[in-house]
Protein backbone atom coordinates (compact mmCIF):
# COMPACT_ATOMS: atom_id res chain seq x y z
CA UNK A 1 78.12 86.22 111.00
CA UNK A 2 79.24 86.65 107.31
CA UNK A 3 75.44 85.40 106.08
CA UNK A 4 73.66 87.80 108.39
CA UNK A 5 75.63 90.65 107.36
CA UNK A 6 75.65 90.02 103.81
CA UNK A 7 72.04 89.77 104.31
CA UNK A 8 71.93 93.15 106.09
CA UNK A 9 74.09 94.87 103.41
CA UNK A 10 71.54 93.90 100.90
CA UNK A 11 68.53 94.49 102.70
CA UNK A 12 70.00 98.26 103.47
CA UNK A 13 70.38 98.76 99.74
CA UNK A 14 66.91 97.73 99.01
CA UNK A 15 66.38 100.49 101.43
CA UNK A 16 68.27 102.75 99.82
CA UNK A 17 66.67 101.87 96.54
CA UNK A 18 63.25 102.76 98.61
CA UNK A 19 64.06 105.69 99.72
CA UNK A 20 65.40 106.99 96.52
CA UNK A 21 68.87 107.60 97.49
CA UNK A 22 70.29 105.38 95.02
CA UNK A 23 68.85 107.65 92.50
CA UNK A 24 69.74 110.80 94.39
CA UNK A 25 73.33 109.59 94.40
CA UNK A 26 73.74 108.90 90.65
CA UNK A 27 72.07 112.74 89.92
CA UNK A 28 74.78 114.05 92.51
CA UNK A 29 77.32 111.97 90.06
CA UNK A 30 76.00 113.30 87.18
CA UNK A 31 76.57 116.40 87.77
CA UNK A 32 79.87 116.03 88.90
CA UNK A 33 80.42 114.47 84.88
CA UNK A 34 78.52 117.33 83.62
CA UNK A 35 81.43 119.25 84.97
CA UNK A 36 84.07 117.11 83.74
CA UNK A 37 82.03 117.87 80.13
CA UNK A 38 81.85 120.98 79.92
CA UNK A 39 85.51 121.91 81.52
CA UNK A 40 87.83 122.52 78.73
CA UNK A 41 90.46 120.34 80.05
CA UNK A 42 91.25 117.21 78.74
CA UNK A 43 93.53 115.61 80.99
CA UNK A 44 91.20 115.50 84.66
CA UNK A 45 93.73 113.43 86.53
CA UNK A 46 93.52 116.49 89.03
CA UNK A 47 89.76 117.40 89.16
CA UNK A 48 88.37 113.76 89.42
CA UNK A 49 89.45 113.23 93.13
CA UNK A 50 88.77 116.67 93.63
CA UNK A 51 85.63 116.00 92.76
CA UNK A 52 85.47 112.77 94.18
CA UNK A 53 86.98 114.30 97.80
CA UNK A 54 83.39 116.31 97.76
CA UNK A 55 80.85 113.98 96.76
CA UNK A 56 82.73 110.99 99.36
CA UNK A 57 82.91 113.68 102.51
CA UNK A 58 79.42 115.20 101.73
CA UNK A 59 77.55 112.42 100.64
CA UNK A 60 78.48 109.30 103.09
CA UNK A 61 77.77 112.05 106.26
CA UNK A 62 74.36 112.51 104.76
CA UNK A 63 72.94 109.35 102.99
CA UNK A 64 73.63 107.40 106.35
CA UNK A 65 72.15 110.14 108.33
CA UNK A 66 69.00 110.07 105.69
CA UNK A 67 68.61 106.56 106.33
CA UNK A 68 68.71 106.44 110.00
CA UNK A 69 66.01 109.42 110.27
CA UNK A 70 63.99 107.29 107.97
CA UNK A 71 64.27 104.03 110.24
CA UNK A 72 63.41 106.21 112.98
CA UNK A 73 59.98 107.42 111.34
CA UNK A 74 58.74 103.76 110.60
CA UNK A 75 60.09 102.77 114.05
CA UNK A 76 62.49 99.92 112.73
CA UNK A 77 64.53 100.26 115.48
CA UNK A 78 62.01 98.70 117.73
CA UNK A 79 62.45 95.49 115.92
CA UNK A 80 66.22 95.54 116.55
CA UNK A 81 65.90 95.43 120.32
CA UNK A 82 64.15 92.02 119.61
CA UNK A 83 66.18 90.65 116.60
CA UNK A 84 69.25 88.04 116.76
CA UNK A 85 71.36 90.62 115.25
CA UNK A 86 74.28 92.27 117.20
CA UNK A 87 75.00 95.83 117.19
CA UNK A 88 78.42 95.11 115.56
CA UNK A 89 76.31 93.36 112.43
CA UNK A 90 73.98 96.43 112.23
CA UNK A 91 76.06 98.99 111.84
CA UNK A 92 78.49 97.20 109.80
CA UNK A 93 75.87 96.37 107.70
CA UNK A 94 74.94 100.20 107.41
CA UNK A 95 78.49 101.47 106.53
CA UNK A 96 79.20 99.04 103.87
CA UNK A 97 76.23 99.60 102.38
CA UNK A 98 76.48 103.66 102.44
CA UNK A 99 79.93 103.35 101.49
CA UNK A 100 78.59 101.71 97.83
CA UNK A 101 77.00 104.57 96.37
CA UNK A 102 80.65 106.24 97.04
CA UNK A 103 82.21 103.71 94.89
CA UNK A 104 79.82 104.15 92.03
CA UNK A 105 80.10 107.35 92.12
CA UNK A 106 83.49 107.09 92.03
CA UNK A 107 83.29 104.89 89.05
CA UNK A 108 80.67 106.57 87.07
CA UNK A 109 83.20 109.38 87.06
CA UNK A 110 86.68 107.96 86.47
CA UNK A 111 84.74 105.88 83.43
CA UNK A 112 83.52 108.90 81.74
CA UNK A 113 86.98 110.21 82.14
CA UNK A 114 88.71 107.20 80.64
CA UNK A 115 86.21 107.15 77.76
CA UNK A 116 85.83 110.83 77.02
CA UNK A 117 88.89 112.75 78.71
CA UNK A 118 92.53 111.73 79.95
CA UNK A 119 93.13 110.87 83.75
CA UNK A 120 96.18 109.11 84.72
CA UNK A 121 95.25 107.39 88.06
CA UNK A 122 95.15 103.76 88.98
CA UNK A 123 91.44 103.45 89.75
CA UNK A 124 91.64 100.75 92.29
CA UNK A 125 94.16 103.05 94.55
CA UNK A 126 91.06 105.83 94.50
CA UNK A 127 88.73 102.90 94.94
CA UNK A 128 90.49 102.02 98.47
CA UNK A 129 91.21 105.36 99.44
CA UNK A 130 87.35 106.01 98.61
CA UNK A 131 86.21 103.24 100.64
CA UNK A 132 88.45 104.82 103.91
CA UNK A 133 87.60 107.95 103.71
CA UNK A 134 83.63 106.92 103.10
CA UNK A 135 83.94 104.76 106.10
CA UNK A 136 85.43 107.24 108.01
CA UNK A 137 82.31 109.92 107.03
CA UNK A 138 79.78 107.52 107.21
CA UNK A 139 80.50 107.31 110.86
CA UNK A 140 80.42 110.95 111.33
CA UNK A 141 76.85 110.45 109.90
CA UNK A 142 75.58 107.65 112.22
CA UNK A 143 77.16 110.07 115.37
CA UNK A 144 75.08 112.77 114.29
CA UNK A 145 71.98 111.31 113.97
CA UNK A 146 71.66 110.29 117.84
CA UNK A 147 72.23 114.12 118.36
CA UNK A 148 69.62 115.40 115.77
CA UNK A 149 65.57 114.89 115.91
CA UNK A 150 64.63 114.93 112.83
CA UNK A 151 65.86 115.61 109.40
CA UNK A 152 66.54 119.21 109.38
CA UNK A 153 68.22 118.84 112.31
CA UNK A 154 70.35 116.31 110.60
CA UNK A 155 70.67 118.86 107.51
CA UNK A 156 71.81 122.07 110.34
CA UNK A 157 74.78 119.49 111.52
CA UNK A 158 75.82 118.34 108.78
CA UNK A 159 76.07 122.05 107.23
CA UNK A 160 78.18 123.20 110.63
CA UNK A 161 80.43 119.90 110.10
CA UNK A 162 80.84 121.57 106.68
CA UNK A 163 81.97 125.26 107.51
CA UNK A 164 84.00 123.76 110.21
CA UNK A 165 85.86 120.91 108.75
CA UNK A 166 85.22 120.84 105.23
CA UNK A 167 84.92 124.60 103.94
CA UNK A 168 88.67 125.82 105.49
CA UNK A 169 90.28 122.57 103.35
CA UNK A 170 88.21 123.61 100.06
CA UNK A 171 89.53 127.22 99.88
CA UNK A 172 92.95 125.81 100.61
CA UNK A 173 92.51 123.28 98.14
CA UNK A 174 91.16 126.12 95.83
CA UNK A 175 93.82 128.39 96.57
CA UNK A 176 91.35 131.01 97.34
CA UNK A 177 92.60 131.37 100.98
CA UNK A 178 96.87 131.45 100.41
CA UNK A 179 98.35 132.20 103.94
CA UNK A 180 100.60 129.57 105.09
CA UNK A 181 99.73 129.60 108.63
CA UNK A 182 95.77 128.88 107.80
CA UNK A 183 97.29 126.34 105.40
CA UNK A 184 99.25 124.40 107.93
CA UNK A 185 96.54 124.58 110.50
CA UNK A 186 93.96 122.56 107.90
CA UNK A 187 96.17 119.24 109.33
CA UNK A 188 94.32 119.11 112.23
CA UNK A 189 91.14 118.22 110.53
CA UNK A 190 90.40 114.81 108.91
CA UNK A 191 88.93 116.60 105.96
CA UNK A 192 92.60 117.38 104.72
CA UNK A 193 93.37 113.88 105.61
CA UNK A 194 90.99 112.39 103.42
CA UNK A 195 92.07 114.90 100.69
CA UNK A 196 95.86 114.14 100.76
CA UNK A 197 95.03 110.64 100.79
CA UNK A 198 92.58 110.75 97.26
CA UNK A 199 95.19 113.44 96.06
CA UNK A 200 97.83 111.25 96.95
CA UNK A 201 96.30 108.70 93.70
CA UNK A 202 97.74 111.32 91.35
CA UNK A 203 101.26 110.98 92.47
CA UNK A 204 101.54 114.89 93.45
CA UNK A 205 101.31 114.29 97.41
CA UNK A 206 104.45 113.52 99.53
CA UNK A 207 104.87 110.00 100.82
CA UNK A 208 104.36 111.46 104.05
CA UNK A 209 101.28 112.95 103.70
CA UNK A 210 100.01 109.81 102.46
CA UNK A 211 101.09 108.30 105.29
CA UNK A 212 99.84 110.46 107.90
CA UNK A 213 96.57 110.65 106.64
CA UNK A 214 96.16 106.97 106.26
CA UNK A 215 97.30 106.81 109.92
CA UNK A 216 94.64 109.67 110.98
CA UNK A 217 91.87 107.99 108.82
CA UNK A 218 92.73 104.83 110.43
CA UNK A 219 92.77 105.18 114.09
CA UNK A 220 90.05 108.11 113.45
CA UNK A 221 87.94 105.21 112.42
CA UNK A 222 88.04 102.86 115.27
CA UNK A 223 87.52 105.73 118.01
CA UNK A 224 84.60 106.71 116.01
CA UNK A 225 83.41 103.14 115.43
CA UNK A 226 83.56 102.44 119.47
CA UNK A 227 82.20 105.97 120.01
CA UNK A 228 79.12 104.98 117.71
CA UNK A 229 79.26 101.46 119.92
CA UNK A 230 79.01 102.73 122.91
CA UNK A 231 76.50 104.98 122.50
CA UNK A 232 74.37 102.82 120.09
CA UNK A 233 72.20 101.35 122.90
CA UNK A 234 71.20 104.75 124.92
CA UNK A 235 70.14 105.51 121.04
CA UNK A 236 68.11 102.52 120.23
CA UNK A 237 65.83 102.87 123.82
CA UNK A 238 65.49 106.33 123.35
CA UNK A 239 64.08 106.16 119.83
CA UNK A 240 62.11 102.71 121.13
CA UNK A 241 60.49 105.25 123.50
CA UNK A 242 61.95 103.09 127.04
């Protein structure tokens, strides 16, 4: 299993490559470090997972999408009804591989900000709360595609999933919305999950907030996983036209 799904990870990131979302995700990354330049703060040990929260939570939800509305065009998904790969193995092999531009996004930033600025943050804590939290989104982005036709429908979704889960946590986060009431009732979403939990690198989140929103992120994950399972097959004959 291990050969077949290393073999899928890298044939998904030749796709990427194809596609040019590689490139699209190191221009998104630099211009997250063309704010980091031209802030005038030197220690960023608060902005990069800030920064990092948006480009995880926007970008896994929509490269994955991207890449499944692409398959769809060129019909690859006819091929999977007839090849020995399982379902587990394919879309496995699609999250890992959406969750690497994450991480080097994630490092092209905290670099920079080692070499150029001051951040105080053990880089391999925001490396595994990165990977959760792009897991997490990237299967927001595979539910969403066997809901949307084509890529602007993709686009509409992913912009509601954004006023409704990720906008309220931003002008929290922001402090442009201050009521404590709206503040509390961000918990509920997984957006201010996977914020406390990048926050939580910078040592100014409470232990349990960390833990909560590792346990949300968590079980979150494995509904959504067996939610994407389940529903994986209705998917694949529809968009094999049986």
């Amino acid at each position: 299993m291990m050969n077949k799904l290393q073999i899928l990870v890298q044939g998904e990131l030749l796709r990427l490559r194809r596609y040019n979302l590689f490139a699209a995700s190191i221009f998104v990354s630099a211009i997250w470090v063309g704010i980091l330049h031209f802030l005038n703060v030197e220690n960023v040990t608060n902005i990069v997972p800030q920064l990092i929260f948006l480009d995880v939570t926007t970008m896994a939800t929509l490269l994955v999408g991207v890449t499944f509305i692409y398959e769809r065009e060129e019909s690859t998904i006819r091929t999977l009804l007839v090849s020995p790969i399982s379902k587990n193995q394919y879309l496995l092999g699609k999250i890992i591989s959406n969750i690497i531009p994450s991480i080097l996004s994630l490092t092209i930033m905290y670099v920079y900000s080692k070499l150029f600025k001051t951040i105080e943050i053990n880089y391999f804590l925001l490396l595994g709360a990165v990977i959760l939290v792009s897991f997490f989104h990237s299967l927001i982005g595979i539910l969403l595609t066997y809901f949307t036709k084509d890529f602007t429908g993709l686009v509409m979704a992913i912009m509601t999933i954004f006023i409704i889960f990720l906008l309220p946590v931003i002008l929290v986060e922001f402090n442009v919305i201050t009521s404590e009431i709206f503040s509390k009732l961000t918990y509920i979403l997984p957006t201010k999950s996977a914020l406390m939990l990048i926050m939580g690198t910078t040592g100014t989140t409470h232990g349990w907030e960390i833990l909560v929103s590792l346990t949300y992120l968590i079980l979150g994950s494995i509904v959504l996983y067996f939610i994407v399972l389940k529903n994986f097959n209705s998917y694949a004959l529809r968009e094999s036209g049986e």
